[in-house]
Protein backbone atom coordinates (compact mmCIF):
# COMPACT_ATOMS: atom_id res chain seq x y z
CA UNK A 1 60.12 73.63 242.80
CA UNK A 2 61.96 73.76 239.60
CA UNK A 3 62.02 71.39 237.06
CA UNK A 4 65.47 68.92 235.74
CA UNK A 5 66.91 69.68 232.57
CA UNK A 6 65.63 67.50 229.87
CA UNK A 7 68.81 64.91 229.18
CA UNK A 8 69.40 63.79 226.07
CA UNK A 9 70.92 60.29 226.00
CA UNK A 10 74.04 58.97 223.97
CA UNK A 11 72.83 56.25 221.27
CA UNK A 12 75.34 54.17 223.19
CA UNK A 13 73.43 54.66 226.18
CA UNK A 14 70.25 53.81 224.80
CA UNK A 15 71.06 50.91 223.33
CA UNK A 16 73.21 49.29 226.63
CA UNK A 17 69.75 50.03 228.34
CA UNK A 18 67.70 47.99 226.32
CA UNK A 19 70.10 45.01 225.83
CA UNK A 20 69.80 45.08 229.84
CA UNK A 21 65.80 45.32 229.71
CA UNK A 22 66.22 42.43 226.87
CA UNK A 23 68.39 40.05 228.53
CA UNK A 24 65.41 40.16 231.71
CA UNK A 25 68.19 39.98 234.62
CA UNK A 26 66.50 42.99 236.54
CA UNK A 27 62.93 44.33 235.91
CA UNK A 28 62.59 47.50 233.79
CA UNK A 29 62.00 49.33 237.52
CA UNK A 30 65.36 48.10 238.87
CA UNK A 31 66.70 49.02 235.38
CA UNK A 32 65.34 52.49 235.93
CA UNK A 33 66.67 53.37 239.32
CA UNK A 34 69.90 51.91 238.44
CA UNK A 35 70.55 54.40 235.16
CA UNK A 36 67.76 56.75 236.54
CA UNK A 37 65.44 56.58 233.53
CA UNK A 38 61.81 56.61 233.59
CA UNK A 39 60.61 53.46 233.21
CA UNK A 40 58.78 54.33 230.09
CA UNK A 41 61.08 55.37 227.99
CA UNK A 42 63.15 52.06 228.91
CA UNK A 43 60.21 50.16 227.56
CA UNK A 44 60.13 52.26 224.52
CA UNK A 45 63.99 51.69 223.74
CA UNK A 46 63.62 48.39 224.62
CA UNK A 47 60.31 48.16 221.61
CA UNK A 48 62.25 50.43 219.38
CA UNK A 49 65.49 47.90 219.48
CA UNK A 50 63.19 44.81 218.74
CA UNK A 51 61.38 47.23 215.80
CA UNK A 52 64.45 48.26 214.10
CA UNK A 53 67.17 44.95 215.00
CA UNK A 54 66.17 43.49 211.52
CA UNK A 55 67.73 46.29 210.25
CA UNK A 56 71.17 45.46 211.37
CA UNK A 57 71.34 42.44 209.36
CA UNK A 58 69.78 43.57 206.20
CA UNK A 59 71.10 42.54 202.86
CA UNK A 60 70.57 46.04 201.42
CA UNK A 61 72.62 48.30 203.88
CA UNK A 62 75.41 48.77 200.99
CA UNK A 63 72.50 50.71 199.19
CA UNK A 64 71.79 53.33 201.49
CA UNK A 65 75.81 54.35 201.97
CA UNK A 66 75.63 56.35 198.12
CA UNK A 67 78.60 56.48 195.47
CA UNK A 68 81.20 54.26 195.61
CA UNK A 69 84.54 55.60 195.80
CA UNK A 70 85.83 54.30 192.38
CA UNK A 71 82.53 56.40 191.05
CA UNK A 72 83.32 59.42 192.54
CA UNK A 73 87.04 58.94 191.02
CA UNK A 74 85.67 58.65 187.82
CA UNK A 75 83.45 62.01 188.60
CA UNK A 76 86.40 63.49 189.66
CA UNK A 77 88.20 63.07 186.62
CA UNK A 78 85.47 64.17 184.22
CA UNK A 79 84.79 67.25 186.06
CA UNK A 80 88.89 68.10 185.81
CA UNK A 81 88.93 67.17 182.20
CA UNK A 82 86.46 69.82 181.33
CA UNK A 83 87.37 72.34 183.67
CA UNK A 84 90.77 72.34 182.03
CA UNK A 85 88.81 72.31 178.39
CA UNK A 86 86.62 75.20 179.30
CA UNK A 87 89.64 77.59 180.72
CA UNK A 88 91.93 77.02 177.13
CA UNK A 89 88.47 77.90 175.58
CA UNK A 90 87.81 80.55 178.02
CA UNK A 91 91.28 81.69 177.02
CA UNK A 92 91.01 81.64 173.23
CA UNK A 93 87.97 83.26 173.28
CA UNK A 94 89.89 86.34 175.41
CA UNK A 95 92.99 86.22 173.20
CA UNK A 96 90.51 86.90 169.92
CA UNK A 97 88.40 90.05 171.53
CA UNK A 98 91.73 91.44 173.10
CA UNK A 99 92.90 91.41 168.99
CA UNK A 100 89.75 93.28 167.85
């Protein structure tokens, strides 16, 4: 007897499985024949949705996303500003020990 492949589900998937075991239409056994899931881990999507649904709505999401573009601009520009100041002063300093 050999043993099935371990599957590894979509987010997508997960998430369409435990709005179903949410919304209480079919029990989580009917659930599981139907997308062929263990029942188990459709009880643990289903705990991990209601865990982590705050989350959606937080206030604080725009803090997690990093620099905002008109930072990064303004990086951008200082980093160009002294790479051109460092190559004339890389140059200079070649021009004077090419004299010597």
């Amino acid at each position: 007897m050999s043993k099935r492949p371990r599957r590894n589900h979509a987010p997508a998937f997960k998430a369409r499985v435990a709005l179903d075991a949410l919304r209480g239409d079919q029990t989580i056994v009917e659930l599981a024949e139907r997308y062929q899931v263990h029942p188990n881990r459709i009880a643990e999507w289903k705990k991990l949705l209601l865990e982590r649904a705050a989350e959606i709505f937080g206030k604080d999401k725009k803090d997690d996303q990093g620099p905002s573009v008109k930072d990064l601009h303004a990086k951008i520009g200082q980093l160009s500003m002294e790479n051109d100041f460092l190559s004339v002063a890389l140059g200079r300093i070649g021009d004077a020990s090419a004299r010597r």
